[in-house]
Every structure is written in structure tokens, then in C-alpha cells.
N, C-alpha and C. Protein backbone atom coordinates (compact mmCIF):
# COMPACT_ATOMS: atom_id res chain seq x y z
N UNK A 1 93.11 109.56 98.53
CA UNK A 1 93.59 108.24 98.19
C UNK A 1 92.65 107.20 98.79
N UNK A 2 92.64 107.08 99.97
CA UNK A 2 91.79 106.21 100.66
C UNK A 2 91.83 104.91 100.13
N UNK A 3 92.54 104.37 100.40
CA UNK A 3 92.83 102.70 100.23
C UNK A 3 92.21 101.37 101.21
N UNK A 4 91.67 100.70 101.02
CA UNK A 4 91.08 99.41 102.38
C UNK A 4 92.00 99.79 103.07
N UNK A 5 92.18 99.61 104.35
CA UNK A 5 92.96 99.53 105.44
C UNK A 5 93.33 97.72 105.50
N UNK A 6 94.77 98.05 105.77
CA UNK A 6 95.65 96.67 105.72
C UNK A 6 95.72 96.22 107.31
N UNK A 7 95.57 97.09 108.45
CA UNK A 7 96.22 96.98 109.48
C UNK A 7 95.60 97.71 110.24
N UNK A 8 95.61 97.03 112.09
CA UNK A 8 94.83 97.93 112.99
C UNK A 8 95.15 97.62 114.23
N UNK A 9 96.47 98.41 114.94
CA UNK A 9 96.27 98.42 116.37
C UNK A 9 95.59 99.35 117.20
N UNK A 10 94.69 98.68 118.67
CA UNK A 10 94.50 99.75 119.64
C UNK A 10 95.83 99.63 120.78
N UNK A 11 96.16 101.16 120.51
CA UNK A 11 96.84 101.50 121.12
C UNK A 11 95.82 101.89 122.95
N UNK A 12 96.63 102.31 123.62
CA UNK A 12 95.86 102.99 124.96
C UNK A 12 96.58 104.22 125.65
N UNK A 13 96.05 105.36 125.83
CA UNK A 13 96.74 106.33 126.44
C UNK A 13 95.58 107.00 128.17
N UNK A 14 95.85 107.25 129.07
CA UNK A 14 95.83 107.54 130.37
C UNK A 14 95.10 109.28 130.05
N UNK A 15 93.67 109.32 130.77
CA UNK A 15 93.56 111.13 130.38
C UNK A 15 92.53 110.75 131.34
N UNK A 16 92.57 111.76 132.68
CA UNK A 16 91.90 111.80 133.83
C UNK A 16 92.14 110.66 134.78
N UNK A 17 93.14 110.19 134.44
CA UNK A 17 92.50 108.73 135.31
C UNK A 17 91.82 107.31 134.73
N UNK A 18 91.44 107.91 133.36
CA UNK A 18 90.51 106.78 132.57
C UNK A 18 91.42 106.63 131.39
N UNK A 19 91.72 105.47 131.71
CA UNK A 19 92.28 104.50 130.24
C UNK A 19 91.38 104.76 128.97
N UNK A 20 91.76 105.16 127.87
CA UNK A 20 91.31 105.44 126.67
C UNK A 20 91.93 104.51 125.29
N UNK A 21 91.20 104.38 124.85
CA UNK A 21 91.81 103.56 123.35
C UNK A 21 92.17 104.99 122.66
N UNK A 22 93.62 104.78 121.47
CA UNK A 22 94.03 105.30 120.86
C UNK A 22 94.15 104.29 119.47
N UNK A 23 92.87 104.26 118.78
CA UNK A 23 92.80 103.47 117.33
C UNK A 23 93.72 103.71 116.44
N UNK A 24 94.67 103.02 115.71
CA UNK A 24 95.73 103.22 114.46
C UNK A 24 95.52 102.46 113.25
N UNK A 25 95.40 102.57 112.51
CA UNK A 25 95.00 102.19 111.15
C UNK A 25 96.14 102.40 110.27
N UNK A 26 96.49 101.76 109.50
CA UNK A 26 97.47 101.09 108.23
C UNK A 26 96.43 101.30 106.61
N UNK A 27 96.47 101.89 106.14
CA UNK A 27 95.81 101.97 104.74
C UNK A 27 96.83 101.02 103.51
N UNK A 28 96.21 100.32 102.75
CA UNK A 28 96.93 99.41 101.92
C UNK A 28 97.88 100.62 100.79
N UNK A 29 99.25 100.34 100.66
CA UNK A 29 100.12 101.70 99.98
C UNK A 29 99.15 101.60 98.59
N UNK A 30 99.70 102.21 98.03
CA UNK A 30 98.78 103.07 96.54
C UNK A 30 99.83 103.72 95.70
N UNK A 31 100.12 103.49 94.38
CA UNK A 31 101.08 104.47 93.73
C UNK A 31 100.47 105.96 93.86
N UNK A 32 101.23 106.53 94.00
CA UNK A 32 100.96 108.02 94.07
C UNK A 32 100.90 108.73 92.89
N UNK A 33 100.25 110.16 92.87
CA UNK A 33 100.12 110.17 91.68
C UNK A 33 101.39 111.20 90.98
N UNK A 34 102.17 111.55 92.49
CA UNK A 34 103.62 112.10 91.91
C UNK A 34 104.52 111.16 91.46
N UNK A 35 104.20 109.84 91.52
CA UNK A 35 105.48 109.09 91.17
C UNK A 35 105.61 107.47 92.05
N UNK A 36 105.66 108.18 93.08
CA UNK A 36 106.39 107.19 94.33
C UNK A 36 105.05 106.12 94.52
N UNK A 37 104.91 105.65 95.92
CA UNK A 37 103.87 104.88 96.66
C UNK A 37 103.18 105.72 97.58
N UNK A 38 102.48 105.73 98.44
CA UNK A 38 101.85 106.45 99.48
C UNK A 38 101.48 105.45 100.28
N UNK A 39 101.37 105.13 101.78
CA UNK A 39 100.61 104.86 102.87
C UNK A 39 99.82 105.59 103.64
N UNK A 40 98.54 105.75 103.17
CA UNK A 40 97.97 106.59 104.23
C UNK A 40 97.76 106.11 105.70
N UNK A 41 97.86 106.57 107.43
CA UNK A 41 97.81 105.95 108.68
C UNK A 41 96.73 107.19 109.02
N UNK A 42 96.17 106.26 110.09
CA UNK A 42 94.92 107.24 110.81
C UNK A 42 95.30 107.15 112.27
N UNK A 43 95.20 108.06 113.06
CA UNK A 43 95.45 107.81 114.37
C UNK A 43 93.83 108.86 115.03
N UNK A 44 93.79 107.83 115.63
CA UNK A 44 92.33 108.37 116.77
C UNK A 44 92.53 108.96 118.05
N UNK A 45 92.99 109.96 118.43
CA UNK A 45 93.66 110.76 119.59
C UNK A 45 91.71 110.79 120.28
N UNK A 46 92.10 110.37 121.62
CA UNK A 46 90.54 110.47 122.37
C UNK A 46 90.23 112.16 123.07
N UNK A 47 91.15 113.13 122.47
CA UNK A 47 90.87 114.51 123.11
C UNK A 47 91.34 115.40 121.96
N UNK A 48 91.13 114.94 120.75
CA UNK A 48 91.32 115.84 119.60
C UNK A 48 91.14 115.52 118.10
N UNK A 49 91.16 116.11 117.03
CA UNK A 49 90.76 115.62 115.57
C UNK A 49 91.58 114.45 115.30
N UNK A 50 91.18 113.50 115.01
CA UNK A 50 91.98 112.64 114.24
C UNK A 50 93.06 112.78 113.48
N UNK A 51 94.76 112.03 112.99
CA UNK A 51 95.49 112.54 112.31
C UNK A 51 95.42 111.72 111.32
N UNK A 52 95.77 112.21 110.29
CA UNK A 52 95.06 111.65 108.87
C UNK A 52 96.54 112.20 108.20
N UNK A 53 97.43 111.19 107.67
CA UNK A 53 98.65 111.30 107.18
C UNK A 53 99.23 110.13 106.24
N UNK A 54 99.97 110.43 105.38
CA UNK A 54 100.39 109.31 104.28
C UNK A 54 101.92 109.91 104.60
N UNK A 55 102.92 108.54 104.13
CA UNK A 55 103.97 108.20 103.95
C UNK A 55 104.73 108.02 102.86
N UNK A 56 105.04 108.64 102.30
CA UNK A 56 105.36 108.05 100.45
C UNK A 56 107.61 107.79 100.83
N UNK A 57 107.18 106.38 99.60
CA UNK A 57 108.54 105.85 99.15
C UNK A 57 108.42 105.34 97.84
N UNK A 58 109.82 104.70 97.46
CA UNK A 58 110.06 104.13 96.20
C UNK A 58 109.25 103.26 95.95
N UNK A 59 108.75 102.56 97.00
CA UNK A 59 108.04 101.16 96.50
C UNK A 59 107.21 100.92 97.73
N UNK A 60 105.86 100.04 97.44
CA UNK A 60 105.01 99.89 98.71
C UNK A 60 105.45 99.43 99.44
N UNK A 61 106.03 98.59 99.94
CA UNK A 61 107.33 98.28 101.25
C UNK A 61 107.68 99.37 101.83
N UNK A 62 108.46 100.41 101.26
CA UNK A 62 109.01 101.38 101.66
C UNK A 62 107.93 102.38 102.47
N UNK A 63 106.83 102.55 101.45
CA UNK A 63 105.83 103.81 102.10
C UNK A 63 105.39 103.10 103.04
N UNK A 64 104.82 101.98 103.14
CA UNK A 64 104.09 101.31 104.54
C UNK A 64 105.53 101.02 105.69
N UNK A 65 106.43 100.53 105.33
CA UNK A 65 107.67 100.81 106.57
C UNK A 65 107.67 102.36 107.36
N UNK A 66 107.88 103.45 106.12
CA UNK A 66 107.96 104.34 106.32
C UNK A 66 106.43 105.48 107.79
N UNK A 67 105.13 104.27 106.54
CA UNK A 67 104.05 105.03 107.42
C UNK A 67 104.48 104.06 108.68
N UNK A 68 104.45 102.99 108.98
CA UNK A 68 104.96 102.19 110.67
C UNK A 68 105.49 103.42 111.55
N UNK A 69 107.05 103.94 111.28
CA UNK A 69 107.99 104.84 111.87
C UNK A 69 107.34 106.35 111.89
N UNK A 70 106.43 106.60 111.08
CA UNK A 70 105.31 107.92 111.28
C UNK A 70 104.80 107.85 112.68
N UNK A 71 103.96 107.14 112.41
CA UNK A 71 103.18 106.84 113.80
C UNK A 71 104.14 106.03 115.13
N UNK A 72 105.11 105.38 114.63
CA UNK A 72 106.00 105.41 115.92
C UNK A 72 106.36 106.57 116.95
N UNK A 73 106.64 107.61 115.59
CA UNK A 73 107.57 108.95 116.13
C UNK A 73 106.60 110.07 116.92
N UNK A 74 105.04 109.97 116.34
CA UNK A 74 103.86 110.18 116.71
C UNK A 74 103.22 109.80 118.53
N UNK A 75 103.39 108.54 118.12
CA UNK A 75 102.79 108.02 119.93
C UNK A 75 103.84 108.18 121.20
N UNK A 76 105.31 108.14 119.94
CA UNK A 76 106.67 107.85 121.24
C UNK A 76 106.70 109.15 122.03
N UNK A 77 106.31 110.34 121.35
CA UNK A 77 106.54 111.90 121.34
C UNK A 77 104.77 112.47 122.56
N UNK A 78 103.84 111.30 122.24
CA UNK A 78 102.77 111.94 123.10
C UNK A 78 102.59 111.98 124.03
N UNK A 79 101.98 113.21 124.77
CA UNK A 79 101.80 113.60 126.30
C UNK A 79 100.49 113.65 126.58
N UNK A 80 99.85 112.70 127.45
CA UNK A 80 100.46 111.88 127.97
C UNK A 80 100.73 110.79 127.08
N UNK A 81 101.73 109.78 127.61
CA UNK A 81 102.33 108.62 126.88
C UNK A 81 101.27 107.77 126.81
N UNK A 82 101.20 107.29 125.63
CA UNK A 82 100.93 105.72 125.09
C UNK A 82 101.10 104.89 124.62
N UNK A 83 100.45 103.53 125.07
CA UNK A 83 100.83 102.40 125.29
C UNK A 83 100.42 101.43 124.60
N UNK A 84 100.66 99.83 124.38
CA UNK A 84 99.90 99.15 124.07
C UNK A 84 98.74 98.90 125.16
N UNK A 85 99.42 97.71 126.09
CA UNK A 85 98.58 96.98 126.90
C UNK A 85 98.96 97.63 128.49
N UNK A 86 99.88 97.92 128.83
CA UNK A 86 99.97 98.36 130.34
C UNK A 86 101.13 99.56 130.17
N UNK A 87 100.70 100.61 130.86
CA UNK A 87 101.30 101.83 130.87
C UNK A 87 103.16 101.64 130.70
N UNK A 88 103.92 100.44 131.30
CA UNK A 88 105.01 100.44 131.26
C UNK A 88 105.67 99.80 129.70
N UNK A 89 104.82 99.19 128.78
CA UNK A 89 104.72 98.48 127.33
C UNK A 89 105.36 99.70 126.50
N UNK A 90 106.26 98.93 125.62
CA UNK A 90 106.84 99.71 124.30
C UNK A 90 105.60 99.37 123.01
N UNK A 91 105.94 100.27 122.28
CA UNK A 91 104.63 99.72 121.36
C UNK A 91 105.01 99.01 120.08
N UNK A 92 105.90 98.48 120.33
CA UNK A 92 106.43 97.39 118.85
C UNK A 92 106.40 98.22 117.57
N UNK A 93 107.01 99.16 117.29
CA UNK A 93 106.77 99.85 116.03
C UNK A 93 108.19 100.16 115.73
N UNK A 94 108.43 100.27 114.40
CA UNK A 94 109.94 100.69 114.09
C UNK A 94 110.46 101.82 114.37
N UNK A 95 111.55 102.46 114.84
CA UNK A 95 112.12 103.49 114.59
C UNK A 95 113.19 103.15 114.60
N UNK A 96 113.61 104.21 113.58
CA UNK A 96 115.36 104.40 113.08
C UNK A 96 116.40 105.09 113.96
N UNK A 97 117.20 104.03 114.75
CA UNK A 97 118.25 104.57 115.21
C UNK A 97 119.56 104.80 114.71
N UNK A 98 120.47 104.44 115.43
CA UNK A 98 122.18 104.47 114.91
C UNK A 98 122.70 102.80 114.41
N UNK A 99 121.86 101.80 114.96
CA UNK A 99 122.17 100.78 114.25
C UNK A 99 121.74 101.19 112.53
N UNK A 100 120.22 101.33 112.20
CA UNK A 100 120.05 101.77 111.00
C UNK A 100 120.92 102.12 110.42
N UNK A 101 121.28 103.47 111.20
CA UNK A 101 122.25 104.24 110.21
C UNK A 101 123.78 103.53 110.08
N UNK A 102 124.16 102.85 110.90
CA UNK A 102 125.45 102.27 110.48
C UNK A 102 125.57 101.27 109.95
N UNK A 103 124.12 100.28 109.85
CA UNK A 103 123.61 99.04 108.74
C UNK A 103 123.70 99.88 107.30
N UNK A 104 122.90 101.21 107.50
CA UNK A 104 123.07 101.87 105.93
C UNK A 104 124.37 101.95 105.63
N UNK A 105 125.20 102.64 106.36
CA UNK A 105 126.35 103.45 105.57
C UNK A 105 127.60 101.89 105.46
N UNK A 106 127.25 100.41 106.01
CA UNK A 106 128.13 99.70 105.80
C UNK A 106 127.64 98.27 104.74
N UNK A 107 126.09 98.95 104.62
CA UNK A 107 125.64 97.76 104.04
C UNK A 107 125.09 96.25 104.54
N UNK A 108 125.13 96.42 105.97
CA UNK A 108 125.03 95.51 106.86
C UNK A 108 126.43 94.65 106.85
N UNK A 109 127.55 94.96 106.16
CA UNK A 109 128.46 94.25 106.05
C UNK A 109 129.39 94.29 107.40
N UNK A 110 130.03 93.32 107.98
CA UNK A 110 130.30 94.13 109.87
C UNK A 110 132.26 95.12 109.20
């Protein structure tokens, strides 16, 4: 697919002692050619192959939301942890909790 890239944080993750950039990339969504949208995301791990992954939804909103919460679930899950700017930083990215799910199942209605 390979689409311009829409988007680009450096992330930072801790390996020896030496602060490292962890590059993330946003690819602009793309109809897919099964149907849906696709977002392809790149993540630059500084001690291994690059991850090279797409997101597909109903609509480009959806696949690029969807690729965001990829790479959320990605950095939140890595050992060692990373960060934005200082080791104790959340990294501003979406993930789906139990509010989600009880905004879904009520419609946001209270």
C-alpha cells in the first residue's frame, strides 16, 4: 500500500542506560483492496526489525483511529517501557477501555 505518511511521533524508550528514540509513523488510510480502508503505522524499535502493520475499518477515520490504538497497545505492552518525553509520561494515544464500551452499548446516552 504505502501511502505518504500523515503523522510522526518520537517516541523514547531506556536500553543500557541510553535513552533511544522509538520513531512512529501514521501512513495516510487507503481503501483497501478487500473492501474496507487500511492505515498502514511503522514503529522503529532501536534493538530490532521495524514493525510494519496496517489497521483496516469501515471508513478512513475508523482505520487511522483504529491504527492510533495499534500502536498504543504496542508501546503500552513494551519492555522496557516507553515514553514520550520523560520516563514517567503517558503517551497520549487512544485505548479502549470500559468507558468505550459502555459509551457503545448505551450510545453515549447516560
Amino acid at each position: 500500500m504505502t501511502s505518504p505518511v500523515v503523522c510522526e511521533r518520537i517516541y523514547h524508550t531506556e536500553r543500557d542506560g541510553e535513552v533511544r528514540a522509538v520513531p512512529v509513523r501514521w501512513r495516510r488510510p487507503a481503501p483497501d483492496p478487500r473492501g474496507d480502508w487500511a492505515c498502514e503505522y511503522e514503529i522503529e524499535w532501536p534493538d530490532r526489525e521495524p514493525r510494519i502493520a496496517k489497521a483496516c475499518g469501515v471508513d478512513s477515520l475508523q482505520a487511522l483511529y483504529l491504527a492510533l490504538q495499534c500502536v498504543a497497545t504496542e508501546l503500552y505492552t513494551a519492555k522496557p517501557a516507553v515514553f514520550l518525553f520523560e520516563p514517567d509520561d503517558v503517551l497520549h494515544l487512544p485505548i479502549g477501555g470500559v468507558e468505550d464500551l459502555e459509551a457503545a452499548r448505551t450510545k453515549g446516552r447516560p
